[in-house]
Protein backbone atom coordinates (compact mmCIF):
# COMPACT_ATOMS: atom_id res chain seq x y z
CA UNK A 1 -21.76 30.85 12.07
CA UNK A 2 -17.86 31.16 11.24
CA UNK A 3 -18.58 29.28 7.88
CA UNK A 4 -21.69 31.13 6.83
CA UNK A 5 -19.09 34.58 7.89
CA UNK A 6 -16.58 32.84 5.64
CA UNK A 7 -18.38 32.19 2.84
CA UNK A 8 -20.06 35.70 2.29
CA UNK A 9 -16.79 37.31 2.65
CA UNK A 10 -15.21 35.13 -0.33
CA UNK A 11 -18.16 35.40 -2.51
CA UNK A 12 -18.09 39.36 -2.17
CA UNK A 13 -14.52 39.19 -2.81
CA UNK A 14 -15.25 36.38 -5.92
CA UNK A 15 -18.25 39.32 -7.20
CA UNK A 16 -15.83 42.13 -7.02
CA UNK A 17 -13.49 40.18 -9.18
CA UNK A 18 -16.23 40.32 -12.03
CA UNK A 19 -14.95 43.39 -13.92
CA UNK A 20 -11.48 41.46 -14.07
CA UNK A 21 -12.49 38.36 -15.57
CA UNK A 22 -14.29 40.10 -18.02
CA UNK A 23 -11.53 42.67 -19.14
CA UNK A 24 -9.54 39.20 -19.20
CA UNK A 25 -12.05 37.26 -21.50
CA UNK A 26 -11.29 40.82 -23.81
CA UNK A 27 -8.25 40.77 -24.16
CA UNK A 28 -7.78 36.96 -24.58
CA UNK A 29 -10.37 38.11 -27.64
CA UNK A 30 -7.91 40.87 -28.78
CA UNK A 31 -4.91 38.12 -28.51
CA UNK A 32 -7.18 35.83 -31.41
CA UNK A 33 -7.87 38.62 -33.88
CA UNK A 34 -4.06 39.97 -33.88
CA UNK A 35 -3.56 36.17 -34.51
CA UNK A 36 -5.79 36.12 -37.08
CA UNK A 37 -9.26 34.75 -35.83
CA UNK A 38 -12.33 36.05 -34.76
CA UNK A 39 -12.12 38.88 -36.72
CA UNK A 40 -15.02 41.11 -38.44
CA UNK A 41 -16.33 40.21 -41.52
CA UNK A 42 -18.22 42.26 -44.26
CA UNK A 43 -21.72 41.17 -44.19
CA UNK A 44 -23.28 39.19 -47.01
CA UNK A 45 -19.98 39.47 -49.13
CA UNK A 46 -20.25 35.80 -49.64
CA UNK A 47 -23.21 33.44 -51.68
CA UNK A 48 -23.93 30.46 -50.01
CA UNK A 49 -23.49 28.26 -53.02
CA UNK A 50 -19.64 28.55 -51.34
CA UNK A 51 -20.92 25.93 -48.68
CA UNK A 52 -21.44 23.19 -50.39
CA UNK A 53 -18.29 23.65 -52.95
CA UNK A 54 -15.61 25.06 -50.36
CA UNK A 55 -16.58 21.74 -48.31
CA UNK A 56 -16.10 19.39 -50.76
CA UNK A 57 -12.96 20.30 -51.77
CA UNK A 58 -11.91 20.34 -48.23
CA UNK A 59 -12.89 16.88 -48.26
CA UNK A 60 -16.28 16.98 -45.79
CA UNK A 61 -18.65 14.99 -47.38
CA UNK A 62 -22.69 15.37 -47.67
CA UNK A 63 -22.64 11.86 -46.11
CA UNK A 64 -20.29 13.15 -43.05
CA UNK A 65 -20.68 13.94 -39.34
CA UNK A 66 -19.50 17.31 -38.71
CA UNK A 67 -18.78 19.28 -35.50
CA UNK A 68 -18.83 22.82 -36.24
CA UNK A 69 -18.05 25.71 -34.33
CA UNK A 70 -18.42 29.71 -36.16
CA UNK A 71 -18.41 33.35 -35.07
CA UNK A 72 -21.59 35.26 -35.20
CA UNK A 73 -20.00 37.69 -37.46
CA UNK A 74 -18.15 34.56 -40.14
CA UNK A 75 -22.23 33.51 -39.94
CA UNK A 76 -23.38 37.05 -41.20
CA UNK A 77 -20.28 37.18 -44.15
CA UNK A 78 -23.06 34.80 -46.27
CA UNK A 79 -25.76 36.28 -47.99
CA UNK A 80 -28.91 35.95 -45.86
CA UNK A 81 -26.80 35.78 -42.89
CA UNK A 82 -27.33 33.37 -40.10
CA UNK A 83 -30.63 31.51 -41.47
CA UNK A 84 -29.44 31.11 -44.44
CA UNK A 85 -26.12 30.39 -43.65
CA UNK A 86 -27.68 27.14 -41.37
CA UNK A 87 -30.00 26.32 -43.85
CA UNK A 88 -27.61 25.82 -46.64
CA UNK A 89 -25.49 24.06 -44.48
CA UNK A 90 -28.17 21.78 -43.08
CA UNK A 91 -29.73 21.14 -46.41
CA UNK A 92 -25.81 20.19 -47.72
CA UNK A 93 -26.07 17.47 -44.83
CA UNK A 94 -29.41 16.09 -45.40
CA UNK A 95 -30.49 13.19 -45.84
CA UNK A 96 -27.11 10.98 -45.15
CA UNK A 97 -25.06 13.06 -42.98
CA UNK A 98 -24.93 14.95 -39.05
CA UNK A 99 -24.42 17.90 -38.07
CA UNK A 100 -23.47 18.77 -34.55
CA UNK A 101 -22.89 22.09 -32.49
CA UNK A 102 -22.48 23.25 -28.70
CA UNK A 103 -24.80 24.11 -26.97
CA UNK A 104 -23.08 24.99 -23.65
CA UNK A 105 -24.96 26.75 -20.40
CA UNK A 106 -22.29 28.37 -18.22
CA UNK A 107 -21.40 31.99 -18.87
CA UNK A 108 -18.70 31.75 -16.54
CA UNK A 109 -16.13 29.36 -15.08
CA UNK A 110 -18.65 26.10 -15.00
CA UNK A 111 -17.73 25.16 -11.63
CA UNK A 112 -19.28 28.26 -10.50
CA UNK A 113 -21.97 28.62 -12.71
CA UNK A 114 -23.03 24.69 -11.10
CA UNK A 115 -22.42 26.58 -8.02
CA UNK A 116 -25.76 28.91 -8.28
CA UNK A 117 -27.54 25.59 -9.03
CA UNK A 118 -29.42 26.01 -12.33
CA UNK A 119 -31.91 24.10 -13.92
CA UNK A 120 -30.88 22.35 -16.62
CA UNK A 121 -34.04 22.12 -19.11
CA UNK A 122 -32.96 21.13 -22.66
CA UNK A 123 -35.73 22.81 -24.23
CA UNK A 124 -35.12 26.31 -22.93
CA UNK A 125 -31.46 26.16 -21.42
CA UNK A 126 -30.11 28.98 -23.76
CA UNK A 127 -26.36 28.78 -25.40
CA UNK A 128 -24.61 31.05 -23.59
CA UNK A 129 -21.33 31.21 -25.76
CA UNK A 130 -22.49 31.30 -29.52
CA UNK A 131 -25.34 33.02 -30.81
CA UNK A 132 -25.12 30.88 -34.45
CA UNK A 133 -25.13 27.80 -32.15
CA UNK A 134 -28.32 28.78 -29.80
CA UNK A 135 -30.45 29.48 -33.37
CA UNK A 136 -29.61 26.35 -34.38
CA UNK A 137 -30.32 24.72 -31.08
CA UNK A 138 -33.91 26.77 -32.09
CA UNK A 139 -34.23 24.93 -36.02
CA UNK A 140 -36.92 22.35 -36.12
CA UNK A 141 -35.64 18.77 -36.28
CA UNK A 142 -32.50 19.73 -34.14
CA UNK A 143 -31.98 17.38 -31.47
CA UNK A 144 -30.42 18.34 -27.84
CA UNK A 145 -28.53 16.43 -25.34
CA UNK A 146 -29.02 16.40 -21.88
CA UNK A 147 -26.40 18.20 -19.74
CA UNK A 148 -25.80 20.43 -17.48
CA UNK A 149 -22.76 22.60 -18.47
CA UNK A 150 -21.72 20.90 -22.38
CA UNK A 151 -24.66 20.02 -23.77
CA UNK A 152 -24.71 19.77 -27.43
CA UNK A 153 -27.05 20.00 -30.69
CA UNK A 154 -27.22 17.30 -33.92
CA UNK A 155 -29.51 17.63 -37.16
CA UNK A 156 -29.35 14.40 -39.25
CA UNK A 157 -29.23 10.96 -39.76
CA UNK A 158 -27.23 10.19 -36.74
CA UNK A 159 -28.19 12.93 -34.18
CA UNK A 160 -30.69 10.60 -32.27
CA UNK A 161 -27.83 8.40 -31.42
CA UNK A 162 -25.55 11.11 -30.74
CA UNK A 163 -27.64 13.01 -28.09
CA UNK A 164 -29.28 10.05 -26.44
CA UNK A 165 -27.35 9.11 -23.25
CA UNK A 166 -25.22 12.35 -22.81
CA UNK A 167 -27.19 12.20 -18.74
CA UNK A 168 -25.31 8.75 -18.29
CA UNK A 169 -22.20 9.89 -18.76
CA UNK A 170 -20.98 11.14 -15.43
CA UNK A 171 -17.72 13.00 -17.38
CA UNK A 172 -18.62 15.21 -19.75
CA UNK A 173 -16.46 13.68 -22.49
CA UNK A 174 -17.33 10.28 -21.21
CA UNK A 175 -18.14 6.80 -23.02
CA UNK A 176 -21.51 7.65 -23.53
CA UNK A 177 -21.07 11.48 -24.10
CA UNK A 178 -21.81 12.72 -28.01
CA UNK A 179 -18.40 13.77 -28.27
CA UNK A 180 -17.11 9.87 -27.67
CA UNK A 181 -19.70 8.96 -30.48
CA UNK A 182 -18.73 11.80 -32.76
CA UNK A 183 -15.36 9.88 -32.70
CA UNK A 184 -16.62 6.65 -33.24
CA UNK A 185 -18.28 7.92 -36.21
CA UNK A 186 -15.03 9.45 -37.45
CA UNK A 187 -16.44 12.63 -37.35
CA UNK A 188 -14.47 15.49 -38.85
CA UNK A 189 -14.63 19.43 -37.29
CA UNK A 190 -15.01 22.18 -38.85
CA UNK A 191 -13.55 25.69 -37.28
CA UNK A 192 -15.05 28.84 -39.52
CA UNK A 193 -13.61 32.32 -38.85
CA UNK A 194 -12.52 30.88 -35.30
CA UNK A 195 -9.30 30.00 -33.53
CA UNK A 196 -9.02 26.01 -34.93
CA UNK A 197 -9.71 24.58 -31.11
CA UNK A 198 -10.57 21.01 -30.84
CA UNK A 199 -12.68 18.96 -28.57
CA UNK A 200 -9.93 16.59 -28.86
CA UNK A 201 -7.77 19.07 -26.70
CA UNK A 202 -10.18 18.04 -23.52
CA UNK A 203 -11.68 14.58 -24.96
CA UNK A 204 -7.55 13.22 -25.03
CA UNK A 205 -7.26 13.92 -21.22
CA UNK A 206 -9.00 10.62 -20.09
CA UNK A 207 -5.87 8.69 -22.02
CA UNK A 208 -2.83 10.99 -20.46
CA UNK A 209 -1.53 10.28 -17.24
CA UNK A 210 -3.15 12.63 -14.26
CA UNK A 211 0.72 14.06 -13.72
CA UNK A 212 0.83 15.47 -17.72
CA UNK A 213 -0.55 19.05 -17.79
CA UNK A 214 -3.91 18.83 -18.55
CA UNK A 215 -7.56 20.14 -18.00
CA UNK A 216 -8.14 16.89 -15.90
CA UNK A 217 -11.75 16.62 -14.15
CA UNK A 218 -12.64 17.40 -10.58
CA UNK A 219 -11.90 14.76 -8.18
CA UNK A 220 -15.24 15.12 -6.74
CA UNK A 221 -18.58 15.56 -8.80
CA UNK A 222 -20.70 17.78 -8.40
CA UNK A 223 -24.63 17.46 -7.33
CA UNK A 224 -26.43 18.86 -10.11
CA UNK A 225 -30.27 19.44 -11.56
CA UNK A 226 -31.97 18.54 -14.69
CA UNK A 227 -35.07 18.50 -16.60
CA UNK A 228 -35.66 14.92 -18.04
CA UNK A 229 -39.31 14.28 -19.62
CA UNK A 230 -40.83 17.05 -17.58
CA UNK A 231 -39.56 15.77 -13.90
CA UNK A 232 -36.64 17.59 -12.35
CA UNK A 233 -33.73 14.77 -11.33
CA UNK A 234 -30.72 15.21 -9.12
CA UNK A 235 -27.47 13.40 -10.82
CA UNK A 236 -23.97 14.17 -9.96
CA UNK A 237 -21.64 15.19 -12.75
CA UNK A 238 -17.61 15.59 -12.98
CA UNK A 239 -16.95 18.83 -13.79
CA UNK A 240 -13.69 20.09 -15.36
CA UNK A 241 -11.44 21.21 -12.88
CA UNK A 242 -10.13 24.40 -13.52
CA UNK A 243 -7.78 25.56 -10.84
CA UNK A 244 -4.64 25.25 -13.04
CA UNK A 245 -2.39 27.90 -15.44
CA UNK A 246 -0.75 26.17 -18.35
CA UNK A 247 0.35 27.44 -21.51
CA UNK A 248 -0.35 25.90 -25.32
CA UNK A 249 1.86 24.96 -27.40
CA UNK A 250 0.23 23.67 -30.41
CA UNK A 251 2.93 24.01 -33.09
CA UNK A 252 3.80 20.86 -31.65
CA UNK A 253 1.42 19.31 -34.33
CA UNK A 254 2.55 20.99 -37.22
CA UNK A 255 2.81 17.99 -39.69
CA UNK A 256 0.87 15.34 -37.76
CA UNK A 257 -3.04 14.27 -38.64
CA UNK A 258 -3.87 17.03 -35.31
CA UNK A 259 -2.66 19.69 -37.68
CA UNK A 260 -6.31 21.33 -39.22
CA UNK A 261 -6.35 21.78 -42.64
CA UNK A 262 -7.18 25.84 -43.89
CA UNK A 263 -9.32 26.39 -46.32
CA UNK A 264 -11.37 30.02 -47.57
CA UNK A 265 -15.11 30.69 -48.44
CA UNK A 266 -14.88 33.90 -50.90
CA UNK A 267 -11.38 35.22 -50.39
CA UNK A 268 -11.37 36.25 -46.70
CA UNK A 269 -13.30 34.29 -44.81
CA UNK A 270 -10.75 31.29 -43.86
CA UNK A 271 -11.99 28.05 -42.20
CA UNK A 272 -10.34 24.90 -40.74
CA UNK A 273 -11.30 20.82 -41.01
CA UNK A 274 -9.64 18.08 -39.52
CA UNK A 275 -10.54 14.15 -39.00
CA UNK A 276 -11.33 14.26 -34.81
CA UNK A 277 -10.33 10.25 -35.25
CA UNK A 278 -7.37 10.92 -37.06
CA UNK A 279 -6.50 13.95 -34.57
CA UNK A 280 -7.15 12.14 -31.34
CA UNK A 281 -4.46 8.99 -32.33
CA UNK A 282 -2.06 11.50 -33.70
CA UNK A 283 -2.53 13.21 -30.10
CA UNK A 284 -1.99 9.95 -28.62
CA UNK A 285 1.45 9.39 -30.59
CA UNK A 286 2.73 12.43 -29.16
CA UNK A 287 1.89 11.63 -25.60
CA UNK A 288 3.46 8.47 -25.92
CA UNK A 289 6.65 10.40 -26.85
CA UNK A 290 5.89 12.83 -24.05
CA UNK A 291 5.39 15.45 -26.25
CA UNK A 292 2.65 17.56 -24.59
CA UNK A 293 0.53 20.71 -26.19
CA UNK A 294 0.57 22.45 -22.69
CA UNK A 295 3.44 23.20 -20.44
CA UNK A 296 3.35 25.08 -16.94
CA UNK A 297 4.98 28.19 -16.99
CA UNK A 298 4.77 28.86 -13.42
CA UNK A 299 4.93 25.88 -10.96
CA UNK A 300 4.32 28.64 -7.90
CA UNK A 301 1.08 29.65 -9.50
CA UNK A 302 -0.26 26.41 -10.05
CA UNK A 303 0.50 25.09 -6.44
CA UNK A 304 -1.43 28.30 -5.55
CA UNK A 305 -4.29 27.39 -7.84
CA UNK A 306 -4.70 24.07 -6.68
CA UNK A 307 -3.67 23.51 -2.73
CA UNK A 308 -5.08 27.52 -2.21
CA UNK A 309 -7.91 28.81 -3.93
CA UNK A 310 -8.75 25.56 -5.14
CA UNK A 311 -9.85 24.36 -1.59
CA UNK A 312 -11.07 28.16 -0.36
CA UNK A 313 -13.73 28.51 -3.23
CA UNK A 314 -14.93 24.96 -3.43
CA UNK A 315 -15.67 25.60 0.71
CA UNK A 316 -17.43 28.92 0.16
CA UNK A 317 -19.88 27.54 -2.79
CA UNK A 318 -20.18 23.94 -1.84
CA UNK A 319 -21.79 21.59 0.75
CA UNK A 320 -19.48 18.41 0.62
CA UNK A 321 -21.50 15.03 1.60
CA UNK A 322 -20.63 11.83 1.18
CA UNK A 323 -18.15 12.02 -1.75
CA UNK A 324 -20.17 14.63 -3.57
CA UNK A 325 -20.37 18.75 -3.92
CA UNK A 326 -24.02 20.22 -3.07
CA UNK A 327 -24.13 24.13 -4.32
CA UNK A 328 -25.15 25.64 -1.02
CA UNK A 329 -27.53 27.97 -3.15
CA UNK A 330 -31.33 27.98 -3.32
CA UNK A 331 -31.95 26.18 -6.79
CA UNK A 332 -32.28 28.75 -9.64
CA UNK A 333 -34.87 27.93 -12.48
């Protein structure tokens, strides 16, 4: 009775809180287009025939594996706009190379979106975060992998392999995750009209000691449902745990292989590349120096974080049984 009283009194409070997360995610948005990125883009100012010449001389190769990540509106700057944007790119990959894009679920924090206890279904699980990603996800001969919060999408000669055992992989940027393939393929990424973030700045936090400032995973997994060959399984996965403040620092690789490369389609629309192999043992390097990208710029707020709400919201969402986190939700197709 006391814990069913406690828990709907923290998830009002958690609902109210709605309107501030979101006027947060805005101006974190307004922060990247005084920086530079995200910003609006005239429509169909640009012929596609850029694609496939802008990429070569940025050195990402028909025969490549490329993770690539683009507004909705650096999409629409090519004549044709989104369609024929991904078919020009698609057709610049085909028949040797891979192309790869997220295709993630949560529309929130993805510890609580796992907390209303969705239904992972790879075949109708929309993208939640990028519109040019989700019709991609939609383009015949696109393949998905399985997962419930970071799934992701591969066209091409090596997007089989890529997708295949993403459901093994209890960590999302685990051994058998598409992201550790995508490295050993020596994939490159590709950042278009978008703040140059890599997966390598969550994939390196498996090699850094737990005390180095970090995105580090939950210590507990979390129960979770999927959709695997039309039969609904129950599989825990480690979710990222997100109860920390840090700030980035990421001059700290100017003139190191994790420094992305900038390039332009037409005169305006700039775009990034960089070798994710390359980036991941220059990332490495620094570590080993004990240079780190993030610092915490407030000790007080991160003990808060962790020891306070950490503990109060896990409680109010979660049924804990032996070692593992149960959503205490009615499952949600």
């Amino acid at each position: 009775m006391l814990l069913n009283f406690y828990r709907k009194i923290v998830r009002t409070v958690y609902a109210k809180y709605a309107p501030i997360r979101a006027n947060k995610a805005r101006q974190a948005l307004n922060r990247k287009k005084r920086a530079g990125y995200n910003l609006n883009y005239s429509q169909g100012s640009i012929s596609t025939t850029e694609i496939a010449k802008q990429l070569k001389k940025a050195n990402i190769l028909p025969s490549d594996t490329v993770f690539v990540r683009i507004s909705l509106s650096a999409a629409m700057a090519f004549e044709g706009g989104v369609k024929a944007f991904l078919k020009e790119l698609m057709d610049y990959f085909t028949p040797d190379g891979t192309l790869v894009m997220s295709s993630y679920t949560f529309n929130k924090s993805p510890i609580l979106f796992l907390a209303d206890n969705p239904l992972f279904d790879p075949k109708t699980s929309i993208d939640q975060l990028n519109l040019v990603s989700e019709l991609f996800r939609r383009t015949a001969g696109v393949l998905r992998s399985i997962h419930p919060t970071h799934s992701v999408c591969a066209f091409g000669k090596n997007a089989e392999w890529i997708v295949a055992e993403h459901h093994n992989s209890s960590n999302c940027y685990g051994p058998n995750s598409p992201f550790a393939r995508m490295y050993a393929l020596e994939a490159k990424e590709l950042s278009i009209g978008v703040y140059p973030t890599s997966i390598s700045f969550h994939y390196i936090e498996q090699f850094v000691p737990k005390n180095i400032p970090g995105y580090h995973d939950l210590e507990t997994p979390i129960m979770c449902r999927l959709l695997i060959d039309k039969k609904e399984i129950n599989t825990p996965f480690n979710d990222t745990d997100a109860f920390a403040f840090y700030k980035a620092n990421y001059d700290i690789f100017t003139g190191t292989d994790a420094q992305p490369q900038k390039f332009f389609f037409g005169q305006t629309l700039d775009f990034y590349s960089l070798d994710l192999h390359k980036q991941l043992n220059a990332m490495k390097k620094l570590v080993q120096q004990k240079k780190y990208w993030h610092t915490e710029p407030s000790k007080l707020k991160n003990f808060f974080l962790k020891k306070i709400v950490k503990p109060m919201i896990l409680l109010a969402f979660f049924n804990k049984k032996n070692g593992i986190l149960y959503p205490d939700k009615e499952p949600t197709s």
